[in-house]
C-alpha atoms as a PDB file:
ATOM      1  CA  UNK A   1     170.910  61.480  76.246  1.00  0.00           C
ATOM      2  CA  UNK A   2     171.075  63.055  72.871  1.00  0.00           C
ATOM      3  CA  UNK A   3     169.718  66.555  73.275  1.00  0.00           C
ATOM      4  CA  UNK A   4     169.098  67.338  69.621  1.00  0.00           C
ATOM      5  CA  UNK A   5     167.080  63.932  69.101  1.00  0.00           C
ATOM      6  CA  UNK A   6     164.953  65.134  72.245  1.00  0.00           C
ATOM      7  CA  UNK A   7     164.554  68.625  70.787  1.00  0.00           C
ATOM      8  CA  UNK A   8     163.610  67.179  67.367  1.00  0.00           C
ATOM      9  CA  UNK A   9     161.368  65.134  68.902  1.00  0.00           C
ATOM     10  CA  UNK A  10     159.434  66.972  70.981  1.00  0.00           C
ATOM     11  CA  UNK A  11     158.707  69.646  67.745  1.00  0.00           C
ATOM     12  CA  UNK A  12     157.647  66.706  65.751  1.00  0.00           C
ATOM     13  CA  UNK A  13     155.249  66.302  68.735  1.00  0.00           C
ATOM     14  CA  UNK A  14     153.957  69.903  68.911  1.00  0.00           C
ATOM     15  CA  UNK A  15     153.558  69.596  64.871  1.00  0.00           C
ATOM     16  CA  UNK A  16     151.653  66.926  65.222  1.00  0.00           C
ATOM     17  CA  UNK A  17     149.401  69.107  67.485  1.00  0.00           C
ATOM     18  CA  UNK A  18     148.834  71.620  65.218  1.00  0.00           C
ATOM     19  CA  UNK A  19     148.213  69.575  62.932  1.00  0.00           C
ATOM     20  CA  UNK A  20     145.690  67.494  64.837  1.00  0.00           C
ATOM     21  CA  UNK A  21     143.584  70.524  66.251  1.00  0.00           C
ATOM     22  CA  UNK A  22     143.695  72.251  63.292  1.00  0.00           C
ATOM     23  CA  UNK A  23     143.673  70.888  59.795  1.00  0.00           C
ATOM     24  CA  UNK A  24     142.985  66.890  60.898  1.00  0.00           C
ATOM     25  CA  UNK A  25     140.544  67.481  63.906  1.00  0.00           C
ATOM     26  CA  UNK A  26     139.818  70.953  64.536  1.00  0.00           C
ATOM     27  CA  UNK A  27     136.456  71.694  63.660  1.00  0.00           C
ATOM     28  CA  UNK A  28     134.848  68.468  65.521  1.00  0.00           C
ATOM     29  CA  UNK A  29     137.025  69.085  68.760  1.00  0.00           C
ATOM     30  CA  UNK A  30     135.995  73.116  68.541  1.00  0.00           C
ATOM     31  CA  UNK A  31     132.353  72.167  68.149  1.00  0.00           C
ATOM     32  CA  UNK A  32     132.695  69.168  70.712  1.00  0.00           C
ATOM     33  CA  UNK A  33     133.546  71.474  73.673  1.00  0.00           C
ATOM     34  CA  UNK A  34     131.385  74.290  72.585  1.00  0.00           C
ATOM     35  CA  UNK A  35     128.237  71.545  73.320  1.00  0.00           C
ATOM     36  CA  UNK A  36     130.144  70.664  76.239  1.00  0.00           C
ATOM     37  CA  UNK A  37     129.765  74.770  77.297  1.00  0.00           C
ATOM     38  CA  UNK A  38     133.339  75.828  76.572  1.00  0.00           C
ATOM     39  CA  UNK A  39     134.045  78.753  75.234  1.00  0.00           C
ATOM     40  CA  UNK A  40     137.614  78.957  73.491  1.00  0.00           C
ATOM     41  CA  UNK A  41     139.481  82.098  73.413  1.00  0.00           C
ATOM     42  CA  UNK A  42     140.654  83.448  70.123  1.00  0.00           C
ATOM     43  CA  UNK A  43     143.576  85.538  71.268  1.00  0.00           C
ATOM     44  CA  UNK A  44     146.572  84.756  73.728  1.00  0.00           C
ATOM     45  CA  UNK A  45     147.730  81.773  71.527  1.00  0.00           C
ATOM     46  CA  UNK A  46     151.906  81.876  72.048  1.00  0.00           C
ATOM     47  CA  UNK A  47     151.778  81.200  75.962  1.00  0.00           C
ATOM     48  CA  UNK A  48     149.427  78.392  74.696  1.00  0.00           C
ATOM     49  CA  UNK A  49     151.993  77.148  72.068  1.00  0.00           C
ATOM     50  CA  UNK A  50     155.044  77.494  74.234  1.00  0.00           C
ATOM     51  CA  UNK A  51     153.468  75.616  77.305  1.00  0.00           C
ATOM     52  CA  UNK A  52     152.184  72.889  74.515  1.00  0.00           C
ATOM     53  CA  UNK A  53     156.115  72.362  73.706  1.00  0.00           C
ATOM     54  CA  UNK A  54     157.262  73.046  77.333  1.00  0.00           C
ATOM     55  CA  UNK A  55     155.021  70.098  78.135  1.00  0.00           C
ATOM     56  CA  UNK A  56     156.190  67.987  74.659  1.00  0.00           C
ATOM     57  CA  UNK A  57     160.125  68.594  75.612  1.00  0.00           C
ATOM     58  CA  UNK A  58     158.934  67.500  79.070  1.00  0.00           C
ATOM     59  CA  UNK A  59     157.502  64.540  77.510  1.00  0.00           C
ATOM     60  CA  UNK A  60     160.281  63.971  75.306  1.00  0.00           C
ATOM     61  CA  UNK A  61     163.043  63.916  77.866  1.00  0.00           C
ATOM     62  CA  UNK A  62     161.114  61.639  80.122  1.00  0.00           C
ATOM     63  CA  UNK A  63     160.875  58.870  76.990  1.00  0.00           C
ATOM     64  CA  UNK A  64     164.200  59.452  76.718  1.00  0.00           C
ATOM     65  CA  UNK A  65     165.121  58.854  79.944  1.00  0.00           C
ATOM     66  CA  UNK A  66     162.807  55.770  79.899  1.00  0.00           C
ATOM     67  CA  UNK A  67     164.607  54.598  76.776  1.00  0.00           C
ATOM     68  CA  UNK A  68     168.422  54.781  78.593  1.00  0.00           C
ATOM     69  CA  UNK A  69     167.154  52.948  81.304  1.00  0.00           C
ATOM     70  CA  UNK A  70     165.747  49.833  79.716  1.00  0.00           C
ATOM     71  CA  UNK A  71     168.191  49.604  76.902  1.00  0.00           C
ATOM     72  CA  UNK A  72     165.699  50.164  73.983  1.00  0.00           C
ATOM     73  CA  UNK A  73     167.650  50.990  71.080  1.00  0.00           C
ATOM     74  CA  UNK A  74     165.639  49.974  68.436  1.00  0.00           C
ATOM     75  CA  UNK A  75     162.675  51.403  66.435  1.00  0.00           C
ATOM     76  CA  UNK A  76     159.925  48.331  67.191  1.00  0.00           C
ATOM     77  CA  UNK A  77     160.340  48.640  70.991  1.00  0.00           C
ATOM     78  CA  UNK A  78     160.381  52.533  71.034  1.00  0.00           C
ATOM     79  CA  UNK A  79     157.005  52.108  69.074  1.00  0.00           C
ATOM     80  CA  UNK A  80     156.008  49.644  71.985  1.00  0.00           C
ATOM     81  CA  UNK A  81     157.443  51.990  74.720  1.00  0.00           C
ATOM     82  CA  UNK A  82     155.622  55.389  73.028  1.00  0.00           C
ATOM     83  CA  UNK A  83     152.103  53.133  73.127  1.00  0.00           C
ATOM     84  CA  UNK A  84     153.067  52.063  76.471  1.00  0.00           C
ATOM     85  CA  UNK A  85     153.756  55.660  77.741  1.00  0.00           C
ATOM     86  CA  UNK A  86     150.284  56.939  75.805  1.00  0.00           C
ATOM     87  CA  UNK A  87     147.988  54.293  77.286  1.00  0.00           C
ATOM     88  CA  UNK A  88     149.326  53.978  80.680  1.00  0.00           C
ATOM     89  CA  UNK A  89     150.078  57.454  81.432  1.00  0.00           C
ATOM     90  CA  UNK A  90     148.582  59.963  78.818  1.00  0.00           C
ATOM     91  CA  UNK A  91     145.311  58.072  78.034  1.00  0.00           C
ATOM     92  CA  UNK A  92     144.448  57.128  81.482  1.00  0.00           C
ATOM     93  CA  UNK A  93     144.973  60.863  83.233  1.00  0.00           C
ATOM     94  CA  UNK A  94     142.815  62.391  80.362  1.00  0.00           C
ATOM     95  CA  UNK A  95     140.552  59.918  80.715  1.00  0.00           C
ATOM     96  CA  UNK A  96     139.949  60.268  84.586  1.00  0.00           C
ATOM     97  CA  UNK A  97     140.066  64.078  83.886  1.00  0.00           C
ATOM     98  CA  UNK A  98     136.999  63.407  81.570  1.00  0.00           C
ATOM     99  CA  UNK A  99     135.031  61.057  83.057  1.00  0.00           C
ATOM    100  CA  UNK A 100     134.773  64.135  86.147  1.00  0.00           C
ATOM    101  CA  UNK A 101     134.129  66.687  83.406  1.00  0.00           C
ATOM    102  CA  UNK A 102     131.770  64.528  81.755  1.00  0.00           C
ATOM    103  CA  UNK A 103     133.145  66.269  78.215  1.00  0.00           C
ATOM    104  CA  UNK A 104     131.760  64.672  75.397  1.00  0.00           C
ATOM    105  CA  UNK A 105     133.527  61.224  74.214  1.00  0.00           C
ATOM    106  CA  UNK A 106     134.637  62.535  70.979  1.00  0.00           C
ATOM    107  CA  UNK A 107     136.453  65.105  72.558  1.00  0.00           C
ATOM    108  CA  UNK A 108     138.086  62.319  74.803  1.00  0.00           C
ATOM    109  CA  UNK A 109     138.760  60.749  71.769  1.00  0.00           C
ATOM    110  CA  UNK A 110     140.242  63.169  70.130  1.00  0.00           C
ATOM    111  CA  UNK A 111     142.320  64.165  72.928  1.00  0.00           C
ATOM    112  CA  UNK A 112     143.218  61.074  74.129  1.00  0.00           C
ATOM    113  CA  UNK A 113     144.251  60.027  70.757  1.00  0.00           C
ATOM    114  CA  UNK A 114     146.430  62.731  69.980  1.00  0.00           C
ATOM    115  CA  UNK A 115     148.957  62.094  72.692  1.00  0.00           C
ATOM    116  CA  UNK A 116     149.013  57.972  72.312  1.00  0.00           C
ATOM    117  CA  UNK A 117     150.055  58.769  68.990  1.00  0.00           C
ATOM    118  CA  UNK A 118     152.439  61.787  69.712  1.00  0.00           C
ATOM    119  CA  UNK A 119     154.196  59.203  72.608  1.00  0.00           C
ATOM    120  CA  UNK A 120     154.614  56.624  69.753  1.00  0.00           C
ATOM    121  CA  UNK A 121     155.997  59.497  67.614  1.00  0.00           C
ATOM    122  CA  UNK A 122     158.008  60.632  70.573  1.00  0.00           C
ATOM    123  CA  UNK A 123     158.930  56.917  70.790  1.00  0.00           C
ATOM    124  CA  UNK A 124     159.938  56.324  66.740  1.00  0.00           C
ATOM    125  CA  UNK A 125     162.282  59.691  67.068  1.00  0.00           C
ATOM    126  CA  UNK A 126     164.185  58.799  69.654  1.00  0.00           C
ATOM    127  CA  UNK A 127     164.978  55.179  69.063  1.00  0.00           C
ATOM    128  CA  UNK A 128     165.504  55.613  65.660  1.00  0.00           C
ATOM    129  CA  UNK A 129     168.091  58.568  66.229  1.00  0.00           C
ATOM    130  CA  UNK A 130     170.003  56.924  69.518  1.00  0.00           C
END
């Protein structure tokens, strides 16, 4: 496994994080779980950000792994093994976390979203950089 592709990776998945609660989706997700009754904290943010890439190098290394073992060393099926990985695994556990909560759908959406694309980005990295 290449260990600097996985690192690499697994930031451009934590960027695309940031970027998706903050400057892309922020405000709707924010007021989405406020009508839901959540109340976000403002402070305590870096155990936040280091668990977020704990679990994206997680992530990362376990697309990676995926990747060795089937052989993919191409960009088109890493895209199909990110989308893959973000529907069947990502998707569906927020999903069955949601329907329990009953959070609002474009929260789901939103969440949901963000890590099917981050596995396809997770997905394009690694393939691309084998």
């Amino acid at each position: 496994m290449n260990w600097l592709a996985i690192i690499c990776a697994a930031v451009a998945y934590w960027i695309l994080g940031w970027l998706w609660y903050s400057a892309l989706f922020g405000k709707i997700w924010v007021a989405g779980l406020e009508q839901h009754g959540v109340k976000l904290e403002k402070g305590g943010m870096a155990p936040k950000m280091i668990g977020t890439f704990v679990a994206n190098l997680v992530a990362a290394v376990i697309v990676a792994r995926l990747m060795a073992r089937t052989g993919i060393m191409d960009v088109g099926h890493g895209l199909k093994l990110g989308a893959g990985v973000g529907v069947g695994f990502s998707a569906t556990a927020i999903t069955i976390q949601y329907l329990w909560e009953s959070k609002p759908f474009k929260v789901w959406l939103i969440d949901a979203s963000y890590h099917f694309f981050g596995c396809i980005l997770l997905g394009a990295i690694l393939s691309a950089w084998h």
